[in-house]
Protein backbone atom coordinates (compact mmCIF):
# COMPACT_ATOMS: atom_id res chain seq x y z
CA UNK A 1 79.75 78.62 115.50
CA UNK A 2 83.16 77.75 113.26
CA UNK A 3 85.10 80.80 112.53
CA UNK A 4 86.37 81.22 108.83
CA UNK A 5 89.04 78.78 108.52
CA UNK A 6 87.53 75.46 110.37
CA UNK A 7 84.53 76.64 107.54
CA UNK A 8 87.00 76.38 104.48
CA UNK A 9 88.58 73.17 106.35
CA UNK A 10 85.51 71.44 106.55
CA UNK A 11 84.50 72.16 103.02
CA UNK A 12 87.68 70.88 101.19
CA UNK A 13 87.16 67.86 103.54
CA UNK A 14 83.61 67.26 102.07
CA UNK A 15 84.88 67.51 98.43
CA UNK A 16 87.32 65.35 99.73
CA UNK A 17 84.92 62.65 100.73
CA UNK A 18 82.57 62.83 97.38
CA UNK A 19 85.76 62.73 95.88
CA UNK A 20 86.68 59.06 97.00
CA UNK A 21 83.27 58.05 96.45
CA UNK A 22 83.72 59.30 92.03
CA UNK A 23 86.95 56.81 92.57
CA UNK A 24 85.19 54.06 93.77
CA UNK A 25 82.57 54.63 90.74
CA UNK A 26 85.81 54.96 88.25
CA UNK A 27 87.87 52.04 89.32
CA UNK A 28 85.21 49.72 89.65
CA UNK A 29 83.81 50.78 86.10
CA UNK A 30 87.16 50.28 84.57
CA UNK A 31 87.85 46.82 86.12
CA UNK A 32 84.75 45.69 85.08
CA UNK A 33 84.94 46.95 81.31
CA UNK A 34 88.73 46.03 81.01
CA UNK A 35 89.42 42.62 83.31
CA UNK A 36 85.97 40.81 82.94
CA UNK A 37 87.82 38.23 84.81
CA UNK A 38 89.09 39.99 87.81
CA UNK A 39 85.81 40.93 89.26
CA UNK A 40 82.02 39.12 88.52
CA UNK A 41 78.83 40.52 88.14
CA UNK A 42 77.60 39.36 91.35
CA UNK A 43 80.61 41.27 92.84
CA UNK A 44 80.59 44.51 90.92
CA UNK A 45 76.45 45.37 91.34
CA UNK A 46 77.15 45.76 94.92
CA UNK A 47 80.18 47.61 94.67
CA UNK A 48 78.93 50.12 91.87
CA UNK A 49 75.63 50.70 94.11
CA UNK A 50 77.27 51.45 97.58
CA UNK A 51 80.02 53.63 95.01
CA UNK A 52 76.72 55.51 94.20
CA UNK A 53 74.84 55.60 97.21
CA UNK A 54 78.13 56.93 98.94
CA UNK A 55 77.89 59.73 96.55
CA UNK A 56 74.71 60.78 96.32
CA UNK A 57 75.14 60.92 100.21
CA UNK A 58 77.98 63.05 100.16
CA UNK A 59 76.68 65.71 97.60
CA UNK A 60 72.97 65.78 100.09
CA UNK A 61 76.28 67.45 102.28
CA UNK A 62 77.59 69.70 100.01
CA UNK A 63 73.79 70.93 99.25
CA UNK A 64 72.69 71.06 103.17
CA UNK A 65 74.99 71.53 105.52
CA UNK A 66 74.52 69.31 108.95
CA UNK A 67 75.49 70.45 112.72
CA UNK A 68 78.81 68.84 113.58
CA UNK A 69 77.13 65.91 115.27
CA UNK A 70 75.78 64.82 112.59
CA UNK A 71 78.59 65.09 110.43
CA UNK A 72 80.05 62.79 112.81
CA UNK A 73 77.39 59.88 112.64
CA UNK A 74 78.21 60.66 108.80
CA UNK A 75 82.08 59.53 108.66
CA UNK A 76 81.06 56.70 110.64
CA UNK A 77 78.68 55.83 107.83
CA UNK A 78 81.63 56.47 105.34
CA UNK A 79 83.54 53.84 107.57
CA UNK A 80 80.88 51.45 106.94
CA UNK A 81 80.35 51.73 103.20
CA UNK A 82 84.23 51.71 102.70
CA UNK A 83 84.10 48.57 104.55
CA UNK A 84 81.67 47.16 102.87
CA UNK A 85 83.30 48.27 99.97
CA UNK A 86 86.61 45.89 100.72
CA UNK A 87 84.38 43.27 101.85
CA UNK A 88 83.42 43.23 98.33
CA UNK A 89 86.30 43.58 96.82
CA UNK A 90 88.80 41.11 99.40
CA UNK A 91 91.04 40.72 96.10
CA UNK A 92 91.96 44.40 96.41
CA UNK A 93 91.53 44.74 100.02
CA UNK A 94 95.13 45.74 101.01
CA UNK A 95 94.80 49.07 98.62
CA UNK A 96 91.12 49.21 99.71
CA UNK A 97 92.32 49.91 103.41
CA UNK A 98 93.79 53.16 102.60
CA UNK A 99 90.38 54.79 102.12
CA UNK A 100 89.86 53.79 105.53
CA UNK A 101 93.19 55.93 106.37
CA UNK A 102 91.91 58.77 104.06
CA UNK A 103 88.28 58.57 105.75
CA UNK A 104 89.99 59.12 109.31
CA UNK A 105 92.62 62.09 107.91
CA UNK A 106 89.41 63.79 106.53
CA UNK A 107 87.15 63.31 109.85
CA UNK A 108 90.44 64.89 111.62
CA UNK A 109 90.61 67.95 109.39
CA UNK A 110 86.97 68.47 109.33
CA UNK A 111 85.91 67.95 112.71
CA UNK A 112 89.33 67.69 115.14
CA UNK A 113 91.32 65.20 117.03
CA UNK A 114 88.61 63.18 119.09
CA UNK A 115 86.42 63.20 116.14
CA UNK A 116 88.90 61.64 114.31
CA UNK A 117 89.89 59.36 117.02
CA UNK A 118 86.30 57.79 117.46
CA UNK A 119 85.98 57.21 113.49
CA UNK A 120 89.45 55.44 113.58
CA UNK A 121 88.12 53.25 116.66
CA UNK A 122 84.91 52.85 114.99
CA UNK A 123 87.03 51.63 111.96
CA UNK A 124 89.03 49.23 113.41
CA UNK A 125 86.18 47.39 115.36
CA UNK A 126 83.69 46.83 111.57
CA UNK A 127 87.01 46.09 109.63
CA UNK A 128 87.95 43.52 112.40
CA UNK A 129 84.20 42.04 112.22
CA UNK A 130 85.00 41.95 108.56
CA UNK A 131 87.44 39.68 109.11
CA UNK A 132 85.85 37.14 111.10
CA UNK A 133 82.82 36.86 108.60
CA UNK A 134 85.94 36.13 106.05
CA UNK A 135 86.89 33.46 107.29
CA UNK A 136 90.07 33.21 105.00
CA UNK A 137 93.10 32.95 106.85
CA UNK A 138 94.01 30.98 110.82
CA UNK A 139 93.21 33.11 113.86
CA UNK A 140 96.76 33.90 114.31
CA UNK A 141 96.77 35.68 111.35
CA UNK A 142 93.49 37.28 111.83
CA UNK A 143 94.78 38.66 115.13
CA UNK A 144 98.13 39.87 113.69
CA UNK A 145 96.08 41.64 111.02
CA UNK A 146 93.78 43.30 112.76
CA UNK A 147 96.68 44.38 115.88
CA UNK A 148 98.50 46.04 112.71
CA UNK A 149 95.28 47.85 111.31
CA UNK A 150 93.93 49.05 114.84
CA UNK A 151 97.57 50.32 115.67
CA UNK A 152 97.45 52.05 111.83
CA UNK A 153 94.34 53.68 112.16
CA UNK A 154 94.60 54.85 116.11
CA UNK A 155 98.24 56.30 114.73
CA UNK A 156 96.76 57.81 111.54
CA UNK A 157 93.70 58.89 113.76
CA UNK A 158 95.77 60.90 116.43
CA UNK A 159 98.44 62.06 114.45
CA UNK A 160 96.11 63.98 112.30
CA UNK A 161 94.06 65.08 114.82
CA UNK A 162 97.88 66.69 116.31
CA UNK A 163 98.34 68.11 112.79
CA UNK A 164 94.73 69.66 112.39
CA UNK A 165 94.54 71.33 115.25
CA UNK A 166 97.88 72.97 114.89
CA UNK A 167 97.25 73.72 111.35
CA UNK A 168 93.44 75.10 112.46
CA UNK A 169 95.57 77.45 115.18
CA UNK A 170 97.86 78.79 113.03
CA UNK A 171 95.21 79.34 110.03
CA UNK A 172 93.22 80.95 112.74
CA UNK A 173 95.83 83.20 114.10
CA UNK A 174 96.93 83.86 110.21
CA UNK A 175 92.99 84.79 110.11
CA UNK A 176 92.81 87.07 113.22
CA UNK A 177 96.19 88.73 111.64
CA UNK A 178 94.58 89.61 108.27
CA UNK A 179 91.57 90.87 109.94
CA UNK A 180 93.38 93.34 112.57
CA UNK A 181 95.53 94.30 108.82
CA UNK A 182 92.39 95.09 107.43
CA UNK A 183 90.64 97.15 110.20
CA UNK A 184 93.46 99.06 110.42
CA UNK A 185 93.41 99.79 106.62
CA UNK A 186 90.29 100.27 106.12
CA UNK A 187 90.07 103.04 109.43
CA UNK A 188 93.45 104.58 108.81
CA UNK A 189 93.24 108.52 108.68
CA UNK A 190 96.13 108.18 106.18
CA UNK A 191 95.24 107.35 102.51
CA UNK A 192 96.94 104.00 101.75
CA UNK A 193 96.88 103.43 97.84
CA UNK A 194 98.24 100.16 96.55
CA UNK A 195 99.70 100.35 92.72
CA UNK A 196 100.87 97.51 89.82
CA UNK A 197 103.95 98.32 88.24
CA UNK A 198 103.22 98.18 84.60
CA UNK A 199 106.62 99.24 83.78
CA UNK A 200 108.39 102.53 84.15
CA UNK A 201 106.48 105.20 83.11
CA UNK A 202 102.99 103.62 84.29
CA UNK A 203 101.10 102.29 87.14
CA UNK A 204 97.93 100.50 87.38
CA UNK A 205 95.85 101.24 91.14
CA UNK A 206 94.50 98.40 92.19
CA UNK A 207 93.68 99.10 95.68
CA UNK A 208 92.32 101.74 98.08
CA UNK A 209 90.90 102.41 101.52
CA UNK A 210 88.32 104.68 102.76
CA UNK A 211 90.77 107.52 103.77
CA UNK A 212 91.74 108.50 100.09
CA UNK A 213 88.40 108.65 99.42
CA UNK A 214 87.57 111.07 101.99
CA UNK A 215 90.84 113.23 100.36
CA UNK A 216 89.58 113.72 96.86
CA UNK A 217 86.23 113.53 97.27
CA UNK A 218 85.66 110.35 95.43
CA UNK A 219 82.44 109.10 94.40
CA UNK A 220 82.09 105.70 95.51
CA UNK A 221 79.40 104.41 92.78
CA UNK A 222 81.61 105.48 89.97
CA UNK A 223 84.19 103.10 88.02
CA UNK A 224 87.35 102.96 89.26
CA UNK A 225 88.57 104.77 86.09
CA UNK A 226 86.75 107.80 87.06
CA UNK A 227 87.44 107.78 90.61
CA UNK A 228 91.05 107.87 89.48
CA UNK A 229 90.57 110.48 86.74
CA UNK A 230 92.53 113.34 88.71
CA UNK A 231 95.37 115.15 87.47
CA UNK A 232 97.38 113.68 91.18
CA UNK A 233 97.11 110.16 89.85
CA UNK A 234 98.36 110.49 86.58
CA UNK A 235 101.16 112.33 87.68
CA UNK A 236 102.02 109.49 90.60
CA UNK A 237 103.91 107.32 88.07
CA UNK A 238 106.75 110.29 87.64
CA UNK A 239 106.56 110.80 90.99
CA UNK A 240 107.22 106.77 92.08
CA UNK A 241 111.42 107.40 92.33
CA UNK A 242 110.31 109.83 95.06
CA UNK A 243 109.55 107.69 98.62
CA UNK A 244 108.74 111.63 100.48
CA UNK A 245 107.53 114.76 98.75
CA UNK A 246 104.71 117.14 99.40
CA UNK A 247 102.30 118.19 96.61
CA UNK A 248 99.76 120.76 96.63
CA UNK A 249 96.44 119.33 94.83
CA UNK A 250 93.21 121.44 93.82
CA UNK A 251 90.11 118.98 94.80
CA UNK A 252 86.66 120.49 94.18
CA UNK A 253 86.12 124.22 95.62
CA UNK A 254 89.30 123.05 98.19
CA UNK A 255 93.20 123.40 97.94
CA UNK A 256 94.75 120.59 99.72
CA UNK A 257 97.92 120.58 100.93
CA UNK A 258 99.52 116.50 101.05
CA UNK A 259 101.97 114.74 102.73
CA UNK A 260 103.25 111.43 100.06
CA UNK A 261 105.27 109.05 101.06
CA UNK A 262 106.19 105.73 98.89
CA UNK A 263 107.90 102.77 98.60
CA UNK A 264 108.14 99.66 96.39
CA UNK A 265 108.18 95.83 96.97
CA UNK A 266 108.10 93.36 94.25
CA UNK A 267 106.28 89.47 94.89
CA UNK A 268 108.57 88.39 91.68
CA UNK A 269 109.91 89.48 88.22
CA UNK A 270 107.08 90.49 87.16
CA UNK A 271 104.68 91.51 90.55
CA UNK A 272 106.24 95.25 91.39
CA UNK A 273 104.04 97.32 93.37
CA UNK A 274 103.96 100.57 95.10
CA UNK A 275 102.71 101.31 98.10
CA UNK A 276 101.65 105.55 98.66
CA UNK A 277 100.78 106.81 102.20
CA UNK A 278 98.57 110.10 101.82
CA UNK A 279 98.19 112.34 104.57
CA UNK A 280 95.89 115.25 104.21
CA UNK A 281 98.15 118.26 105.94
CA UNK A 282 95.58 120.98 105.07
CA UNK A 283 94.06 121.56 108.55
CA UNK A 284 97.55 121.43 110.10
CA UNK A 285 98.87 124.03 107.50
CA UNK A 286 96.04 126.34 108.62
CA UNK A 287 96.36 125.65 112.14
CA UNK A 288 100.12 126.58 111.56
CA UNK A 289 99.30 130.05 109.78
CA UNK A 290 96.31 130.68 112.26
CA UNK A 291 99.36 130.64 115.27
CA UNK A 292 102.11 132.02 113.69
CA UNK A 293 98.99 134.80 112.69
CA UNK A 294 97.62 134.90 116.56
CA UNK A 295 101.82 135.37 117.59
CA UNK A 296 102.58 138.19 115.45
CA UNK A 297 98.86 139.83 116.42
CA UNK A 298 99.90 139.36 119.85
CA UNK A 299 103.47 140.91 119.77
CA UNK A 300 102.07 144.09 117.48
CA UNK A 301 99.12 144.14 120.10
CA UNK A 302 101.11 144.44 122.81
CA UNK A 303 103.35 146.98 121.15
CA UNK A 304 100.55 148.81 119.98
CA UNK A 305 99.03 149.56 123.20
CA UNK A 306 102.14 150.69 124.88
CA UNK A 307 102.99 153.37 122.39
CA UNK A 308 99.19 154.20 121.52
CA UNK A 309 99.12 156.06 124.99
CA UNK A 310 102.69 157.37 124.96
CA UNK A 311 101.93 158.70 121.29
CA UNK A 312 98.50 160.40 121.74
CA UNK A 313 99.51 163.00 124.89
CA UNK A 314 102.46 165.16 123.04
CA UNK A 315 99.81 164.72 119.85
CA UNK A 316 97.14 166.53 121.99
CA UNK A 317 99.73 169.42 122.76
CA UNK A 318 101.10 169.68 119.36
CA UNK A 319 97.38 170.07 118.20
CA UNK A 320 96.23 172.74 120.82
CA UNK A 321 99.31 174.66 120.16
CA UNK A 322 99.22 174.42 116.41
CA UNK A 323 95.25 176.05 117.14
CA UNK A 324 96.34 178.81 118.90
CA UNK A 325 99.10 179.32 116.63
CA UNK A 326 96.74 179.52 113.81
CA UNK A 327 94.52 182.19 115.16
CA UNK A 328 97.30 184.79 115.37
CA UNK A 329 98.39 183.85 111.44
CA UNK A 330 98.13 186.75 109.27
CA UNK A 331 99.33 185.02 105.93
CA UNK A 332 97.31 183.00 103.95
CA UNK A 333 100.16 180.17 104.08
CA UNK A 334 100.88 180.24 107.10
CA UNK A 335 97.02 179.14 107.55
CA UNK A 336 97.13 176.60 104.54
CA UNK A 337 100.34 175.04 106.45
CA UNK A 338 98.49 174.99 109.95
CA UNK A 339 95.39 173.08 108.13
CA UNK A 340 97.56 170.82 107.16
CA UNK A 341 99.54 170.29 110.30
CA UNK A 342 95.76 169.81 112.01
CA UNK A 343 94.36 167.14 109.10
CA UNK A 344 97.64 164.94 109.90
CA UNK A 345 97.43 164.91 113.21
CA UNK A 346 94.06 164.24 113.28
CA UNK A 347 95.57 161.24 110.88
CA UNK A 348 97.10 160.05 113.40
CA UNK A 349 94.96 160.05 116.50
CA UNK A 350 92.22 158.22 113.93
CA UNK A 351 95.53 155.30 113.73
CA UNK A 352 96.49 155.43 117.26
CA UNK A 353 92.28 155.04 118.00
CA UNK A 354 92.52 151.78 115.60
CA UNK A 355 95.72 150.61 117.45
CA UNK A 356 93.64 150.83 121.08
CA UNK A 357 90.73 148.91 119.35
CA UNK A 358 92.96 146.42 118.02
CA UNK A 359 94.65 145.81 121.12
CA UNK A 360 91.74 145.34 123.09
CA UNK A 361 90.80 141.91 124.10
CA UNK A 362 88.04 140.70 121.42
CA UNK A 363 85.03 138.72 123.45
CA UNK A 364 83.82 136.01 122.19
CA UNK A 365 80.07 137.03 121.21
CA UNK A 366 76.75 134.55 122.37
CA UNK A 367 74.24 136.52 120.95
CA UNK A 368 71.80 134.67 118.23
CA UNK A 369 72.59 136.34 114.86
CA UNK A 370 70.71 135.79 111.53
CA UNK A 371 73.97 136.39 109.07
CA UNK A 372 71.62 136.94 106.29
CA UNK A 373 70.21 140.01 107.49
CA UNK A 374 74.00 141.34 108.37
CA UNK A 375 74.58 140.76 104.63
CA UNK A 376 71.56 142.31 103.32
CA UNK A 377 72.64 145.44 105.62
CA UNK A 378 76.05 145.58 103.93
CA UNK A 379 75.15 145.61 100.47
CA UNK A 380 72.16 147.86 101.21
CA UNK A 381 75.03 150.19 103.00
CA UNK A 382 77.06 149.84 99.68
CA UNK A 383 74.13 150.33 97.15
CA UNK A 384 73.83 153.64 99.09
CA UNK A 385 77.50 154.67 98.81
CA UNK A 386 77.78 157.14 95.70
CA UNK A 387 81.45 157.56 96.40
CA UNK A 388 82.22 154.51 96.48
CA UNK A 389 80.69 153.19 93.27
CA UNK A 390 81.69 156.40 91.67
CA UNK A 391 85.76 154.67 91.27
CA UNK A 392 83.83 152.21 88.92
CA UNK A 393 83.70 152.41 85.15
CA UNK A 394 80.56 150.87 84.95
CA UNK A 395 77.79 149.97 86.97
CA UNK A 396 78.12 147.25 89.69
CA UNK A 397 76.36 144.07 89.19
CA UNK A 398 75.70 142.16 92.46
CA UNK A 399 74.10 138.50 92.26
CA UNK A 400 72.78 137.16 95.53
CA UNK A 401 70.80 134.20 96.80
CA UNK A 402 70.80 134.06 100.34
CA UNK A 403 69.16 131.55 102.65
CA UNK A 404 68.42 132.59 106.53
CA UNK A 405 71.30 131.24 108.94
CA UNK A 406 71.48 131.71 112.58
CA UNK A 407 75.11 132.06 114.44
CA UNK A 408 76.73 133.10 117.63
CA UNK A 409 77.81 136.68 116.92
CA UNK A 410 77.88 140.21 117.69
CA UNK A 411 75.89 141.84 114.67
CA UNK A 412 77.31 145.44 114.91
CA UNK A 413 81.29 143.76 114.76
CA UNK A 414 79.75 141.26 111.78
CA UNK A 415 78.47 144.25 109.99
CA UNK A 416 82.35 146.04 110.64
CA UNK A 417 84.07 142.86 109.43
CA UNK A 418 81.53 142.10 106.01
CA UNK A 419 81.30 145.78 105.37
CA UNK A 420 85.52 145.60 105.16
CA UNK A 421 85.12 142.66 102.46
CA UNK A 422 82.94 144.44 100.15
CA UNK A 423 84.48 147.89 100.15
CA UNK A 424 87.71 146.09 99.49
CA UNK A 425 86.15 143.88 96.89
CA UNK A 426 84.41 147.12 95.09
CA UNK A 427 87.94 148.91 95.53
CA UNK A 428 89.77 145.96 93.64
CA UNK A 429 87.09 146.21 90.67
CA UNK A 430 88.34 150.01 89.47
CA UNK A 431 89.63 149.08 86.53
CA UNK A 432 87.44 146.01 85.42
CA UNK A 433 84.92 146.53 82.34
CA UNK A 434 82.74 144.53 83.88
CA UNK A 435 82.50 144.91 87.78
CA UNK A 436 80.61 142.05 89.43
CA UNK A 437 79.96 141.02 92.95
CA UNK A 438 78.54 137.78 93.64
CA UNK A 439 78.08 136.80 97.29
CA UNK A 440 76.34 133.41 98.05
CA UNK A 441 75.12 131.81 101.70
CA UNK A 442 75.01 128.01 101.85
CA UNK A 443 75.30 125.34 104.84
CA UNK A 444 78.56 123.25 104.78
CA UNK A 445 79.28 119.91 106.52
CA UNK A 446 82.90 119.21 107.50
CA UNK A 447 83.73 116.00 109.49
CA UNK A 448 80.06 115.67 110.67
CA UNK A 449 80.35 119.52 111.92
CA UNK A 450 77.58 122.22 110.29
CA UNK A 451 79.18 125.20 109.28
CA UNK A 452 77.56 128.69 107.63
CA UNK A 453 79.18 129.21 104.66
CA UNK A 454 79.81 133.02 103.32
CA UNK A 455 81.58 133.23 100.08
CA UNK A 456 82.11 136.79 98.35
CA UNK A 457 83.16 136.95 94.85
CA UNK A 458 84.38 140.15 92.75
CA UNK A 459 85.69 140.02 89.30
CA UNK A 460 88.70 142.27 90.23
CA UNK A 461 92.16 142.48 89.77
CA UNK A 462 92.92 139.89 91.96
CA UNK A 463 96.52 139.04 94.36
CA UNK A 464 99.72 137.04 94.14
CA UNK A 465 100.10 134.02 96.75
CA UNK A 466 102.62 136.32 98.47
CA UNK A 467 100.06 139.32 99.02
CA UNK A 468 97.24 136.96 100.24
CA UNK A 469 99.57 135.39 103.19
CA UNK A 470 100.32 139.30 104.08
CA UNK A 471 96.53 140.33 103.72
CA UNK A 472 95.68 139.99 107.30
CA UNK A 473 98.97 141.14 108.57
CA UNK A 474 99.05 144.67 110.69
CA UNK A 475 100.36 147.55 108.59
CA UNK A 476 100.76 145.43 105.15
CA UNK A 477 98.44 147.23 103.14
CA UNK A 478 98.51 147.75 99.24
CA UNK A 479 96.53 151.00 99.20
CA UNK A 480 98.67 154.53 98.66
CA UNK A 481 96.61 155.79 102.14
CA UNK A 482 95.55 152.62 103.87
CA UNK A 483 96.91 152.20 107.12
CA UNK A 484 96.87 148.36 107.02
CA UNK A 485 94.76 147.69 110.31
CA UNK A 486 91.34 147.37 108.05
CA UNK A 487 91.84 143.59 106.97
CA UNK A 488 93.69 142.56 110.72
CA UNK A 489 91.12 144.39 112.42
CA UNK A 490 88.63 141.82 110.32
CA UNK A 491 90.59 138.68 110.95
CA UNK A 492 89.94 139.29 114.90
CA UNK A 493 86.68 140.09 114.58
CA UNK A 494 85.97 136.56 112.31
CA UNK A 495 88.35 134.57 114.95
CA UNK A 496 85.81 135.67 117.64
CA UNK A 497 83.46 134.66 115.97
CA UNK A 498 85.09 131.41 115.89
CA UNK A 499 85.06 131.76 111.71
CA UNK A 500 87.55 130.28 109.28
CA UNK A 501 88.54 131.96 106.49
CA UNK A 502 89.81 130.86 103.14
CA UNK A 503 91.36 133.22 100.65
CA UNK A 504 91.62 132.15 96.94
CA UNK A 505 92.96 134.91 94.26
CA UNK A 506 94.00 134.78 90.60
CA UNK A 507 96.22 138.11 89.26
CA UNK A 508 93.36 139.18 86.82
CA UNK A 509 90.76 136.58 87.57
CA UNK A 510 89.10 138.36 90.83
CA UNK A 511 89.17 137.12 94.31
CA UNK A 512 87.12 134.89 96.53
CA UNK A 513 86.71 135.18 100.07
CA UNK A 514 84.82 132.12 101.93
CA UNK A 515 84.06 132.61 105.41
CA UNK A 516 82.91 129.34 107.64
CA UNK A 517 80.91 129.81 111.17
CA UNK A 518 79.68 127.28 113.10
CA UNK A 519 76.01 127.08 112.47
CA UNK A 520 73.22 127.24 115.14
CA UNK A 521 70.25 126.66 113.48
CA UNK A 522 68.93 127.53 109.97
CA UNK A 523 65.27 128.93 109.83
């Protein structure tokens, strides 16, 4: 089987060859209608047919394409009509001799280097018969003629066999060059997006692989011009100066984080182009925040049980002494001010509790969950909650549409964590006319992985990018009497669960909170 470039070898060849034939139909045409003299009828019938017959026989090629033995037996053909050819037209034979050269070139590029050396021995023997049947010059000049053509065409003949097969290796290894270039283009990770330089305040892509694609989502059956339709693109041509920069980009319900870097070549004058590398850093950022998270949940946990213990003995004695103390009060204050002194320790046994929970060593849970009915015990909890809905001007709204999901979990810690969410999200809609909660359950495929996904939607005040890195932080809390362990104790009780969790928060827009857990099965 010929690999790519013998294929476009052997086709130029063949046009090559149909080529000389058109000539032999041209030149003989134009002899005969300008030098009536040179060349007689009897002559130039012959000529004209084999001209056509030699044609017709190359095109049959073009149209049906033989096995390489055959195309052999075909130049030697060629050799035979070309001879017959000069045989005809012995006024002109010296020119007419070259064909023979070009026939033997052609055989060399379209079939190699013994090919090429048969058809010029093949050659020489019928154009050395075609001498002898001449009969036109002494046998000393028959046999210098014929030792000077067999020496021209087993020369022509084995030099361009030499010259084909090095020019067939290095096309070849050109070829396997290209297609390792291309493989590794097309299967890059990294974006690779190829731009014209229209001039300097515009750009014209003209190329892509797969990999940017995958980044923004793109569409595939759509025209270029809409595949290229977002905001990052338009804004690459004032970025172009820049050959490393990072850019966060918003593509569909995602924010990605990306890595750009650039640089420019130019083919001439007027072929600039730029080159862009893309590399999606969004899983990497998270990765980074889920450590430097894990570290600083570590260190607090680790603090937290060694003063937890040291804390809650003295607390014990302050609080049975405070008791006693209060039974012998005879004052009214002195009772209001040992009430107090009772609620605040209490305070703080209920925080030092939280800080033993939170240190404690979260297992991962194996137990089949259906998240759906978690959910529907959450908002049923909340429904039920008159204090809680009491902080809201108006009644609360809730929209839901949810599928069943199984998971891996531990329903009682899933019904901690999602009950957390929603109190928070009711919380943040005190002061919105128009309190809304919209929590949705789909399936989500990442990378050929099935997630669960859990989004949950108010139409609250909503967080700076600053307070949503803190959110999940021990002791960052935003709430006059929260003791900041609500939201952390949460975030351990998702990364059990093996769970990822994306926050995304407008100031006055509300807040969304999508939760991802690898799915099991959905029912």
């Amino acid at each position: 089987m010929m690999d790519s470039s013998e294929s476009n070898f052997s086709t130029i060849a063949q046009y090559a060859r149909s080529g000389i034939y058109a000539l032999f139909l041209f030149v003989t045409l134009l002899i005969q209608q300008f030098s009536n003299n040179l060349i007689s009828l009897e002559l130039a019938v012959p000529m004209l047919g084999i001209s056509f017959v030699g044609f017709l026989f190359q095109l049959t090629h073009l149209v049906w394409p033989v096995s390489r033995e055959l195309k052999l037996v075909s130049f030697l053909i060629d050799a035979i009509l070309i001879q017959i050819f000069i045989f005809y037209s012995f006024q002109l034979s010296s020119l007419m001799i070259l064909f023979h050269l070009i026939n033997i070139f052609l055989a060399a590029v379209s079939l190699g280097s013994m090919s090429s050396l048969v058809v010029a021995l093949f050659s020489a023997i019928i154009f050395g018969a075609s001498l002898l049947l001449s009969q036109n010059a002494s046998s000393s000049q028959l046999l210098m003629s014929y030792s000077l053509n067999l020496f021209t065409f087993v020369m022509v003949g084995g030099i361009a066999g030499y010259l084909s097969e090095l020019l067939k290796q290095t096309q070849g290894a050109l070829f396997d060059l290209k297609e390792i270039q291309r493989r590794v283009y097309e299967v890059s990770p990294v974006g690779i997006l190829i731009s014209k330089i229209i001039d300097q305040d515009q750009i014209e892509v003209v190329n892509h692989n797969q990999a940017v694609s995958k980044i923004f989502a793109f569409d595939e059956s759509k025209s270029d011009q809409q595949l290229f339709s977002h905001s990052f693109f338009s804004d690459l041509s004032l970025n172009r100066k820049q050959s490393f920069f990072s850019k966060e980009v918003q593509v569909a319900e995602e924010k990605k984080s990306l890595l750009i870097q650039q640089t420019q070549f130019s083919l001439s004058d007027q072929l600039r182009f730029l080159v862009t590398a893309i590399s999606d850093q969004t899983d990497l950022k998270k990765l980074e925040w889920d450590l430097k998270q894990k570290e600083k949940l570590a260190a607090i946990g680790g603090l937290a049980a060694g003063i937890a213990h040291e804390i809650r003995n003295p607390l014990a004695s302050i609080s049975g002494s405070v008791e006693l103390l209060s039974q012998n009060a005879q004052s009214a204050d002195d009772q209001k001010l040992m009430k107090i002194i009772l609620k605040e320790i209490s305070r703080l046994n209920m925080l030092i509790t939280e800080f033993l929970d939170y240190a404690k060593p979260e297992p991962q849970p194996s137990a089949l969950v259906d998240i759906r009915n978690v959910i529907t015990e959450c908002l049923s909890s909340l429904r039920m909650s008159k204090d809680l809905l009491s902080i809201l001007k108006t009644d609360l709204k809730i929209e839901e549409n949810l599928p069943s999901f199984f998971i891996h979990g531990d329903q009682q810690k899933l019904r901690q964590a999602l009950l957390n969410f929603l109190i928070n999200a009711v919380q943040a809609m005190k002061d919105s006319p128009q309190p809304l909660l919209q929590v949705s359950l789909k399936e989500s495929v990442v990378n050929e992985t099935s997630w669960v996904q859990l989004e949950i939607q108010d139409s609250g005040q909503g967080m700076s990018e600053e307070i949503i890195k803190k959110i999940f932080e021990p002791f960052f809390t935003t709430k006059p009497k929260g003791t900041g362990l609500g939201l952390a104790m949460t975030h351990k009780i998702l990364v059990s669960h093996q769970a990822k969790i994306e926050v995304e928060s407008k100031l006055g827009q509300g807040s969304i909170f999508r939760l991802k857990f690898p799915l099991v099965y959905q029912q």
